[in-house]
PDB file of N, CA and C in Angstrom:
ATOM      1  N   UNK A   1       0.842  -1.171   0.000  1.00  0.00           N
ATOM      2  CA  UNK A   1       0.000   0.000   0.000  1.00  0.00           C
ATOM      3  C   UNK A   1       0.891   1.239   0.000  1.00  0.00           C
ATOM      4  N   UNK A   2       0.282   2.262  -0.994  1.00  0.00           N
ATOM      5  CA  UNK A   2       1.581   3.672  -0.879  1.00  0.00           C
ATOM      6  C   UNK A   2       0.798   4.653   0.098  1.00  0.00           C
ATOM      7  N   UNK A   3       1.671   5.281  -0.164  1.00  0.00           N
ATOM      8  CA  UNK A   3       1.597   6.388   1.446  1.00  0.00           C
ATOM      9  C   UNK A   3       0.797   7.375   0.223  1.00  0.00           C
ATOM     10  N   UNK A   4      -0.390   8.229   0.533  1.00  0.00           N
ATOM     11  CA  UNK A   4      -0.681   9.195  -0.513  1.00  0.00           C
ATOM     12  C   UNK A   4      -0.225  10.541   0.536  1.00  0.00           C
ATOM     13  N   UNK A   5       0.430  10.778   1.051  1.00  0.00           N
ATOM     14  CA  UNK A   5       0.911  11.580   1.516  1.00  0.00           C
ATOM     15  C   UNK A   5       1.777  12.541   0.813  1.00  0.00           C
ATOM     16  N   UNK A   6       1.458  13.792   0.666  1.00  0.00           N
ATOM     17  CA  UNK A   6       2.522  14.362  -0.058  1.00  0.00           C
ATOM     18  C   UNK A   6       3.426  15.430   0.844  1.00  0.00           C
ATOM     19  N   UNK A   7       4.630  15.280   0.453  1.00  0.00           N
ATOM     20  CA  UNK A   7       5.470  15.767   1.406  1.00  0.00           C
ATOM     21  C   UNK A   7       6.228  17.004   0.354  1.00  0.00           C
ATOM     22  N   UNK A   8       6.179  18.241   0.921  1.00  0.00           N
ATOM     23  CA  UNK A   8       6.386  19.663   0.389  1.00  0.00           C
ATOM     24  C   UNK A   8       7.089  20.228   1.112  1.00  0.00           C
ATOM     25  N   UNK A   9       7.896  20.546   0.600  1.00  0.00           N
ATOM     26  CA  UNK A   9       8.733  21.757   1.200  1.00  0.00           C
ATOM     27  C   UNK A   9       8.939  23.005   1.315  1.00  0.00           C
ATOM     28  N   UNK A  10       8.656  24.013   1.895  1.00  0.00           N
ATOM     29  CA  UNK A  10       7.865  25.299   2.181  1.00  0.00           C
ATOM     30  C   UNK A  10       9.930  26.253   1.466  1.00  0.00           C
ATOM     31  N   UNK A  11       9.739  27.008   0.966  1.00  0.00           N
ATOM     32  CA  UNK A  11      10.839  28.034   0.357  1.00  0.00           C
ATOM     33  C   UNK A  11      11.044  29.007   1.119  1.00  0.00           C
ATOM     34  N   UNK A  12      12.482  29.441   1.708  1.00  0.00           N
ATOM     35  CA  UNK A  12      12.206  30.363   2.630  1.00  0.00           C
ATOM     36  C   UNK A  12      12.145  31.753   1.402  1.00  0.00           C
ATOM     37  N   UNK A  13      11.261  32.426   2.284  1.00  0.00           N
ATOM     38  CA  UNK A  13      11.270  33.868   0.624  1.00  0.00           C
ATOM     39  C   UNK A  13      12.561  34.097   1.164  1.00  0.00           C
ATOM     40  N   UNK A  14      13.143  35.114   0.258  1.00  0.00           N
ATOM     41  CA  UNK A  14      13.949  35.495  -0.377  1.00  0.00           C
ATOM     42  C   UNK A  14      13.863  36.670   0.437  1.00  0.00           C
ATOM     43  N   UNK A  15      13.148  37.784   0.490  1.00  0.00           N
ATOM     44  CA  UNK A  15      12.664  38.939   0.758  1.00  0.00           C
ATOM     45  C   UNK A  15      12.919  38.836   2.742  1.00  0.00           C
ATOM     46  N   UNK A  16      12.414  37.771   2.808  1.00  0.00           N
ATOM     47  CA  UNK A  16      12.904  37.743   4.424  1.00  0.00           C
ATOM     48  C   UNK A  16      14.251  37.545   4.923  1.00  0.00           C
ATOM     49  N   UNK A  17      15.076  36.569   3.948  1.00  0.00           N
ATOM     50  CA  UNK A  17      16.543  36.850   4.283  1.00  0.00           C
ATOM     51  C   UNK A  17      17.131  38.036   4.208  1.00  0.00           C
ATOM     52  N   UNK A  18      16.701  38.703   2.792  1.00  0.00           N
ATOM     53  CA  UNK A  18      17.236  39.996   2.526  1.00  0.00           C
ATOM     54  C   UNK A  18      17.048  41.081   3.935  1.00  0.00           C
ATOM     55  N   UNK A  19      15.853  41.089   4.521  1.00  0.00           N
ATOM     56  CA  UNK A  19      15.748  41.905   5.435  1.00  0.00           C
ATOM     57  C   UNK A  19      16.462  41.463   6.517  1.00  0.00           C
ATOM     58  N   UNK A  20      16.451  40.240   6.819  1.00  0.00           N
ATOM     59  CA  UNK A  20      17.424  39.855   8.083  1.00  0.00           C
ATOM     60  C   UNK A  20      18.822  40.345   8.356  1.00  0.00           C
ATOM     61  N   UNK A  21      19.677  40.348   7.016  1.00  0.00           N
ATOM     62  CA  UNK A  21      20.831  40.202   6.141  1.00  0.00           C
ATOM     63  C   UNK A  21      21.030  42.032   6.568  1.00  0.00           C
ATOM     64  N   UNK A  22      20.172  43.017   5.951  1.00  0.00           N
ATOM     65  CA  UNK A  22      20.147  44.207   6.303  1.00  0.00           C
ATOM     66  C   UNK A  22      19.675  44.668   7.361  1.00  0.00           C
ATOM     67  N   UNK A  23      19.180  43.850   8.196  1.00  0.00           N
ATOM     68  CA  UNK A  23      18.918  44.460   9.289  1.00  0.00           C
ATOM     69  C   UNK A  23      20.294  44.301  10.808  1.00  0.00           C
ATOM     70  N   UNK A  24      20.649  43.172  10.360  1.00  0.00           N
ATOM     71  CA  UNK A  24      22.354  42.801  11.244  1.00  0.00           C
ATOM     72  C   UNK A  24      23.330  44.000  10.221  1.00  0.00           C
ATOM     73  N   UNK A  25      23.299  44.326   9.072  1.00  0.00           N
ATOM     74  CA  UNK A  25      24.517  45.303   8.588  1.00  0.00           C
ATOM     75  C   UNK A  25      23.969  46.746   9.350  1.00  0.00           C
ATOM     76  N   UNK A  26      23.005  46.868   9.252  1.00  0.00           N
ATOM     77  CA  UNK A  26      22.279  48.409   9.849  1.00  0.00           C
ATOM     78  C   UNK A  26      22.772  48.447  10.943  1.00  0.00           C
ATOM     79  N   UNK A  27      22.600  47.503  11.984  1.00  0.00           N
ATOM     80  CA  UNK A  27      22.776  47.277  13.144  1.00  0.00           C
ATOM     81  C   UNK A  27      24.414  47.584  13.413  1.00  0.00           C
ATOM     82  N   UNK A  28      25.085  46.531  12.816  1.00  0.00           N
ATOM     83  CA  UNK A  28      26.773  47.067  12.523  1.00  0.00           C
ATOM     84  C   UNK A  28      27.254  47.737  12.394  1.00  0.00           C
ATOM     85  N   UNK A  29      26.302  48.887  12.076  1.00  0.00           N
ATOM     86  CA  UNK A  29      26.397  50.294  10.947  1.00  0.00           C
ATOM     87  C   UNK A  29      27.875  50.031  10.059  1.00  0.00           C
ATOM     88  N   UNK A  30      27.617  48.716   9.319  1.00  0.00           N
ATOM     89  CA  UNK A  30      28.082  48.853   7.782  1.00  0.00           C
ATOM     90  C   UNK A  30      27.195  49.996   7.090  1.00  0.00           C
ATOM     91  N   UNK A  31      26.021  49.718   7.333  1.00  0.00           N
ATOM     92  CA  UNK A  31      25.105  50.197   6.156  1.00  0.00           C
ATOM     93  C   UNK A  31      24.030  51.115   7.323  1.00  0.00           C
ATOM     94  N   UNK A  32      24.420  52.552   7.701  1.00  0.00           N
ATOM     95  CA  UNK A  32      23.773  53.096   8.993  1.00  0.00           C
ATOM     96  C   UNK A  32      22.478  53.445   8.352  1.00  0.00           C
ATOM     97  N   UNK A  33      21.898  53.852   7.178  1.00  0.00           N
ATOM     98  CA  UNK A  33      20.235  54.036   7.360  1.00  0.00           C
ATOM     99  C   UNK A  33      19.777  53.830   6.511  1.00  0.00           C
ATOM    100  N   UNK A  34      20.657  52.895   5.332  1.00  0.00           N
ATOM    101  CA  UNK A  34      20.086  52.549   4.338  1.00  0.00           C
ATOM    102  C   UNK A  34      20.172  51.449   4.882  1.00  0.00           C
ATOM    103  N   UNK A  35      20.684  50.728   5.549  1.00  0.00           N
ATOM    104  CA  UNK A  35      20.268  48.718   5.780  1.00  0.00           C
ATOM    105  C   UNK A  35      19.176  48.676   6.523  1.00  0.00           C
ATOM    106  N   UNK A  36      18.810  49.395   7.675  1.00  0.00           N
ATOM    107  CA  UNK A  36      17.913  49.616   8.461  1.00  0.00           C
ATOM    108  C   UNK A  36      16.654  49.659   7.917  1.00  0.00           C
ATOM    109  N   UNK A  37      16.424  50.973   6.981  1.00  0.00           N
ATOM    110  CA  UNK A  37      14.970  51.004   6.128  1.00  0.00           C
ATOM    111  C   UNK A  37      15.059  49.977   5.141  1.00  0.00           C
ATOM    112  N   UNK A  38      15.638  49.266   4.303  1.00  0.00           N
ATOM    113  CA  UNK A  38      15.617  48.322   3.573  1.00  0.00           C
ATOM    114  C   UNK A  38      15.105  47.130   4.215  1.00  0.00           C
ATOM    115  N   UNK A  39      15.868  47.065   5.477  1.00  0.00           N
ATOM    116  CA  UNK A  39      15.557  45.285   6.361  1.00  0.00           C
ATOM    117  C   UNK A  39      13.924  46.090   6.756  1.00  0.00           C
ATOM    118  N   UNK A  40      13.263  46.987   7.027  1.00  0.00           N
ATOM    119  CA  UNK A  40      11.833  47.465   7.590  1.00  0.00           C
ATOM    120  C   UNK A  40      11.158  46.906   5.973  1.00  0.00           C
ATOM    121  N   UNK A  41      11.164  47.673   5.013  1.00  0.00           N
ATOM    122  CA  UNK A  41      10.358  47.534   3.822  1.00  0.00           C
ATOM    123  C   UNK A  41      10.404  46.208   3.611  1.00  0.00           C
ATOM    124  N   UNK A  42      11.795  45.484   3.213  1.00  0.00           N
ATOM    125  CA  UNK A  42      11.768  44.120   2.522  1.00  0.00           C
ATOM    126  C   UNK A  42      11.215  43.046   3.638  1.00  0.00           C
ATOM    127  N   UNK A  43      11.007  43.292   5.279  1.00  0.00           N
ATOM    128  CA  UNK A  43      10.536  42.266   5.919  1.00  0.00           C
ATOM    129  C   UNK A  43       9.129  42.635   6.336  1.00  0.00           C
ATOM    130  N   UNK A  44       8.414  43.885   6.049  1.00  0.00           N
ATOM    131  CA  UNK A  44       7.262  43.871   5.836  1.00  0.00           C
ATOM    132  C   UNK A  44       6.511  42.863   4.036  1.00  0.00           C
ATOM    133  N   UNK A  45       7.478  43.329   3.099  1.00  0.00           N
ATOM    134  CA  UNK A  45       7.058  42.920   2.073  1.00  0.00           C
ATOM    135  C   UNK A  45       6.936  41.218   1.913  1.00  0.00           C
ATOM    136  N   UNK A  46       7.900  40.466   3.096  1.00  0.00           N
ATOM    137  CA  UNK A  46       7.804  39.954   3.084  1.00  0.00           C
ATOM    138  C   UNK A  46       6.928  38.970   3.867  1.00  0.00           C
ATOM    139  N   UNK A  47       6.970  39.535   4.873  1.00  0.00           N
ATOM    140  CA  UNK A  47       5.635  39.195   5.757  1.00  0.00           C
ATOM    141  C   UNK A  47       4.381  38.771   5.079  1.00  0.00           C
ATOM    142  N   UNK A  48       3.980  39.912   4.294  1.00  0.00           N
ATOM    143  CA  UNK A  48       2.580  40.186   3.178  1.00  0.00           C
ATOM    144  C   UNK A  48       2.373  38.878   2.362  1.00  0.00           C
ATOM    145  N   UNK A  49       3.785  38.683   1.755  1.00  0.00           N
ATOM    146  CA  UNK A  49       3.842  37.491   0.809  1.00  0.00           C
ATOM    147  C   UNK A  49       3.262  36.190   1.399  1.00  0.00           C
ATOM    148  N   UNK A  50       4.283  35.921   2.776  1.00  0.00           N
ATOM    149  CA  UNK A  50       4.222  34.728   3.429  1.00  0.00           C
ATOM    150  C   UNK A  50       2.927  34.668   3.504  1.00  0.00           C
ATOM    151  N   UNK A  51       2.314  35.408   4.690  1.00  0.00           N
ATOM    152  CA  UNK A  51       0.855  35.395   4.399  1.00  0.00           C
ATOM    153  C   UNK A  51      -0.505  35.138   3.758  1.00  0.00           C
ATOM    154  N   UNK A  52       0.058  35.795   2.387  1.00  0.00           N
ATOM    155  CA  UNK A  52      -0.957  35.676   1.493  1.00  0.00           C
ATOM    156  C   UNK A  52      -0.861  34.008   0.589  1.00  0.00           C
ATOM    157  N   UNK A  53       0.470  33.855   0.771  1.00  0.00           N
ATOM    158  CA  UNK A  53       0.748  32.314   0.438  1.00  0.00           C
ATOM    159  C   UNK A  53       1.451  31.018   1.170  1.00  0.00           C
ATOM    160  N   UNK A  54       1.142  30.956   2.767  1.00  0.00           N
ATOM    161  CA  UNK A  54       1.570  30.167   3.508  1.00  0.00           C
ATOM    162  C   UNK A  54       1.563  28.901   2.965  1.00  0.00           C
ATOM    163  N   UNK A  55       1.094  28.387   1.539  1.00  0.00           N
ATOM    164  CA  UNK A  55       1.403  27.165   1.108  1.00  0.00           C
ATOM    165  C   UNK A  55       2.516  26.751   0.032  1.00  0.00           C
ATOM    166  N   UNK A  56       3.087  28.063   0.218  1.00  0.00           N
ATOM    167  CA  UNK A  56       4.257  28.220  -0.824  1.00  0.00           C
ATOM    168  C   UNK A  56       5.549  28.752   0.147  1.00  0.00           C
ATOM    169  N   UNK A  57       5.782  29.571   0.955  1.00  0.00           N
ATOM    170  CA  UNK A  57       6.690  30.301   1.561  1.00  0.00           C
ATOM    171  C   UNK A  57       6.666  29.918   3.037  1.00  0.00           C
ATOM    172  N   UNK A  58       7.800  30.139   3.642  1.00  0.00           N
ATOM    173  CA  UNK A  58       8.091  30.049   4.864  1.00  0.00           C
ATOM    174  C   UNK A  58       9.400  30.938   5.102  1.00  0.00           C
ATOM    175  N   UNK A  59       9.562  31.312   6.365  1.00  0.00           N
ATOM    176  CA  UNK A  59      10.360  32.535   7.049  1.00  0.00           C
ATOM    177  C   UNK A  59       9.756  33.556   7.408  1.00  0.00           C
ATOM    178  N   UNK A  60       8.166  33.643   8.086  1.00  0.00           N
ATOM    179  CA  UNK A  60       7.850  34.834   8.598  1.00  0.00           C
ATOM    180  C   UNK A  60       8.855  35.604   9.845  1.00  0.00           C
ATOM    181  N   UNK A  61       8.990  34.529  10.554  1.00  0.00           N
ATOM    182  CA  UNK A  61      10.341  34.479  11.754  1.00  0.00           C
ATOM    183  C   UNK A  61      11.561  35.503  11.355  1.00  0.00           C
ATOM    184  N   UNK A  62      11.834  34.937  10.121  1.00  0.00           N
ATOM    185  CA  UNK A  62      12.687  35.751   9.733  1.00  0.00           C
ATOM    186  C   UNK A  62      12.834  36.855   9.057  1.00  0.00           C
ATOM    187  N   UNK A  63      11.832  37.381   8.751  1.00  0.00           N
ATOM    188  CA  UNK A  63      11.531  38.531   8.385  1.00  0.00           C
ATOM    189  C   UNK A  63      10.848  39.693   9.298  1.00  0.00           C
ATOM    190  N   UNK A  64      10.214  39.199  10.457  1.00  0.00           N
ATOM    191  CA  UNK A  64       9.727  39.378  11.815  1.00  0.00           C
ATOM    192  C   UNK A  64      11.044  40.393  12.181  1.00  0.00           C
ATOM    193  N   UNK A  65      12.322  39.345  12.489  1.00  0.00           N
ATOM    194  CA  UNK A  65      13.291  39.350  12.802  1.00  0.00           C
ATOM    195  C   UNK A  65      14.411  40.685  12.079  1.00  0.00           C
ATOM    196  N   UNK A  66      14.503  40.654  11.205  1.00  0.00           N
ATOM    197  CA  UNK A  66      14.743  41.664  10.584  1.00  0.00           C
ATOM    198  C   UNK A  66      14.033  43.298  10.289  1.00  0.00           C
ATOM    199  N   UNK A  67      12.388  42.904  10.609  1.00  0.00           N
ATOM    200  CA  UNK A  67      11.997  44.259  10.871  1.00  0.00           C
ATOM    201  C   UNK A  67      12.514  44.356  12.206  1.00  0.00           C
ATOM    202  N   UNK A  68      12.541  43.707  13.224  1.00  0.00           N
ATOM    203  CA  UNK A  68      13.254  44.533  14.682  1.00  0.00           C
ATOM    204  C   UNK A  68      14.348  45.140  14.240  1.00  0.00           C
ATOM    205  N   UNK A  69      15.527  44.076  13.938  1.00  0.00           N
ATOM    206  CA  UNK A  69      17.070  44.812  13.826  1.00  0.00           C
ATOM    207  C   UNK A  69      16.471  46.185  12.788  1.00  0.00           C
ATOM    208  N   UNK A  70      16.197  46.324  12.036  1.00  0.00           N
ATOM    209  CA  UNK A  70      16.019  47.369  11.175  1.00  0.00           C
ATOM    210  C   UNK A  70      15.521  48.955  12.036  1.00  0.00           C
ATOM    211  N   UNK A  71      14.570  48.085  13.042  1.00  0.00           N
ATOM    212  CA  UNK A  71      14.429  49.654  13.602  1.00  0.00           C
ATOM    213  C   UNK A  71      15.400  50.025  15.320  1.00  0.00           C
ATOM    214  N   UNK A  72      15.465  48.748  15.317  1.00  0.00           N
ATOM    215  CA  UNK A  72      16.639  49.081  16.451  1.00  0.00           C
ATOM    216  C   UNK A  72      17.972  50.079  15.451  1.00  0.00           C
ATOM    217  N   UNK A  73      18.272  49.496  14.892  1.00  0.00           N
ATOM    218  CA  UNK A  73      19.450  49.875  13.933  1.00  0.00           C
ATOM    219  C   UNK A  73      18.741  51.641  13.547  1.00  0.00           C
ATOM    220  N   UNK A  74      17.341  51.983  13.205  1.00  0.00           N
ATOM    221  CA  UNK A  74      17.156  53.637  13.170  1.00  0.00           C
ATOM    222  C   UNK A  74      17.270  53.787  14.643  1.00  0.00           C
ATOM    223  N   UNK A  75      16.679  53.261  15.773  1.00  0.00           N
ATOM    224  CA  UNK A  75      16.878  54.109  16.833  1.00  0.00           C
ATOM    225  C   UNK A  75      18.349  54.067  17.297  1.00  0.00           C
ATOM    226  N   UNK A  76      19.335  53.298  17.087  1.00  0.00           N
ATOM    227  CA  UNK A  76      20.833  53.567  17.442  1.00  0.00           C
ATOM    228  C   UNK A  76      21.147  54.268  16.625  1.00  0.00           C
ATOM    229  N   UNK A  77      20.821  54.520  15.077  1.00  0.00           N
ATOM    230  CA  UNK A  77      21.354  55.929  14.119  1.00  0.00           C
ATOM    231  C   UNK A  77      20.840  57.215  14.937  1.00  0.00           C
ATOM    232  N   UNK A  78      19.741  57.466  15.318  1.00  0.00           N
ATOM    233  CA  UNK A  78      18.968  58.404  15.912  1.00  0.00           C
ATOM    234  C   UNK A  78      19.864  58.834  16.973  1.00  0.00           C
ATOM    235  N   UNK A  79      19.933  57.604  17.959  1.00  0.00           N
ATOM    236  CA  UNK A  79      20.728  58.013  19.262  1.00  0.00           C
ATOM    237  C   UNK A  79      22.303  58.353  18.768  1.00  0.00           C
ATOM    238  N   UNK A  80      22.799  57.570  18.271  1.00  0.00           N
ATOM    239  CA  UNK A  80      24.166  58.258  17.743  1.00  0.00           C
ATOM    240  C   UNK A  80      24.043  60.024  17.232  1.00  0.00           C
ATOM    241  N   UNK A  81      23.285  60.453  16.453  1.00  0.00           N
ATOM    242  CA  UNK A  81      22.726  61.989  15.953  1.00  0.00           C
ATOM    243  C   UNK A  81      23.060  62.618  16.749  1.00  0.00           C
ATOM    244  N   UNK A  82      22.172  62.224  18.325  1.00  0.00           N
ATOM    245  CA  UNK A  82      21.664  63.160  19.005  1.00  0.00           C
ATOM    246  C   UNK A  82      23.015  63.201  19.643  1.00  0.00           C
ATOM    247  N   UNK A  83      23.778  62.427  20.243  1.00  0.00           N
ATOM    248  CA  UNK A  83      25.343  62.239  20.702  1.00  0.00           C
ATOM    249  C   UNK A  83      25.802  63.162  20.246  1.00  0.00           C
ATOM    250  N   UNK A  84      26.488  62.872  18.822  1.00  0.00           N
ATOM    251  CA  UNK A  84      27.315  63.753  18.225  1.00  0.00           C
ATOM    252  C   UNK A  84      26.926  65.180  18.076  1.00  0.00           C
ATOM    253  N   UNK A  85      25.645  65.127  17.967  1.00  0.00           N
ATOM    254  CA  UNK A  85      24.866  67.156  17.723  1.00  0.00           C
ATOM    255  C   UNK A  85      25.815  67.489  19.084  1.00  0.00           C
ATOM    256  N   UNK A  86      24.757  67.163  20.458  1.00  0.00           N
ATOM    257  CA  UNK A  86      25.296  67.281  21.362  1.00  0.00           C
ATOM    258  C   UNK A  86      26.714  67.581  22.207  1.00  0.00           C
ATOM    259  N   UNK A  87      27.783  66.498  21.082  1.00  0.00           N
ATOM    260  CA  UNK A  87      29.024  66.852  21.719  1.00  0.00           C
ATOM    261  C   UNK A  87      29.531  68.093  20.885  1.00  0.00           C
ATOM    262  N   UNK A  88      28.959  68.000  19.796  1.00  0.00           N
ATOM    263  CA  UNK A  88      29.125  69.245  18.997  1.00  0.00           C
ATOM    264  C   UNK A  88      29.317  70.880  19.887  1.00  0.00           C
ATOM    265  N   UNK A  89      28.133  70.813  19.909  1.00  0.00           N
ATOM    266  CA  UNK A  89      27.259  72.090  20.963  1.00  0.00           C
ATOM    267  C   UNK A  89      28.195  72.104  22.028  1.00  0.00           C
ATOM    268  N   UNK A  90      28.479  71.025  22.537  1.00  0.00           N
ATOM    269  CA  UNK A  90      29.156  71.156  24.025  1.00  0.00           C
ATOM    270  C   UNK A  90      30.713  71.690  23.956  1.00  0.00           C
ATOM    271  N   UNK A  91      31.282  70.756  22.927  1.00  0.00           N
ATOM    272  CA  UNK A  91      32.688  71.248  22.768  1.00  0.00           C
ATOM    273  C   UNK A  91      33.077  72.281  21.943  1.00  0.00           C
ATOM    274  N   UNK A  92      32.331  72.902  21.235  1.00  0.00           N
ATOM    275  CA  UNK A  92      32.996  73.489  19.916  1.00  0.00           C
ATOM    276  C   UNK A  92      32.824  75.075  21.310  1.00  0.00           C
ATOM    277  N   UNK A  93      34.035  75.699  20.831  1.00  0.00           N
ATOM    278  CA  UNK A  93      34.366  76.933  21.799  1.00  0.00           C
ATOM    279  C   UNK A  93      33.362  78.045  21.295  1.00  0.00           C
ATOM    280  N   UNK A  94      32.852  78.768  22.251  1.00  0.00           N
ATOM    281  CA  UNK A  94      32.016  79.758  22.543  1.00  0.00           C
ATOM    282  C   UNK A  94      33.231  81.363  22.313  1.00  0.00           C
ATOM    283  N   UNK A  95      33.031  82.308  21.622  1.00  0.00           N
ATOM    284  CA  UNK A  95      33.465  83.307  21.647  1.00  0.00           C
ATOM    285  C   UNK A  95      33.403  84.198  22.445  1.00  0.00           C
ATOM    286  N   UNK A  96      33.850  84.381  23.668  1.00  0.00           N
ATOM    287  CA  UNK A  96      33.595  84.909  24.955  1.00  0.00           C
ATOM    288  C   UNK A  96      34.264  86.275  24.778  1.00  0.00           C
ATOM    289  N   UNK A  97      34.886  86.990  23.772  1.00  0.00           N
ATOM    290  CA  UNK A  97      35.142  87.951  23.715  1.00  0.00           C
ATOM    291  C   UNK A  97      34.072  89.127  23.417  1.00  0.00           C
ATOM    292  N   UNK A  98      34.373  90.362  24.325  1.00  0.00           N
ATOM    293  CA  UNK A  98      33.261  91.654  24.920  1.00  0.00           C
ATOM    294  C   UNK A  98      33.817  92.703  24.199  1.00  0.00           C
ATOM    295  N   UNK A  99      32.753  92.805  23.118  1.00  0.00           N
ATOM    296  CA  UNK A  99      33.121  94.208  22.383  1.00  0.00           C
ATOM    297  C   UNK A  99      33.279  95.356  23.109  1.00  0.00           C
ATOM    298  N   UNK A 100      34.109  95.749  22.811  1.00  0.00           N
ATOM    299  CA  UNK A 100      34.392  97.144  23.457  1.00  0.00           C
ATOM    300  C   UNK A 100      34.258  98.245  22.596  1.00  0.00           C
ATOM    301  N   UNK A 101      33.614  99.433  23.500  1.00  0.00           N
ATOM    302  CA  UNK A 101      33.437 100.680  23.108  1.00  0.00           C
ATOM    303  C   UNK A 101      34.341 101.429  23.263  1.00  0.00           C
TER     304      UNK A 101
END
């Protein structure tokens, strides 16, 4: 007797590695705010996909995964900004010289 079982193998998208992939370089700041918004768009886009075809795709996880790093990776660009403005302002010398009449 055969097994009528069919055995399939789910594809991880493509679109979810990509975001994973950019969301660890963002994070690295190889790539400070372009890997970040790329790993957000491509692991939403990919999300959508999985979704709409859970009998074809697999890696929501990983595309999940990559929208975090992606926005961790803007809020450490963000916080780095505000650092550097900051040390800016703080260190750059003030002209303390009093015009005289």
């Amino acid at each position: 007797m055969t097994d009528n079982v069919r055995t399939q193998s789910l594809q991880t998208h493509t679109l979810a590695i990509v975001s994973l992939v950019l969301g660890i370089l963002g994070l690295a700041q190889v790539l400070p705010l372009v890997g970040p918004i790329g790993a957000i768009i491509s692991g939403k886009m990919a999300e959508k996909e999985i979704r709409e075809r859970p009998d074809l795709y697999s890696g929501g996880n990983i595309a999940h995964a990559g929208r975090i790093l992606g926005w961790v990776g803007i809020g450490l660009f963000c916080l780095g900004l505000v650092l550097v403005t900051l040390s800016l302002l703080y260190f750059v010398p003030v002209s303390t010289r009093i015009i005289q009449q």
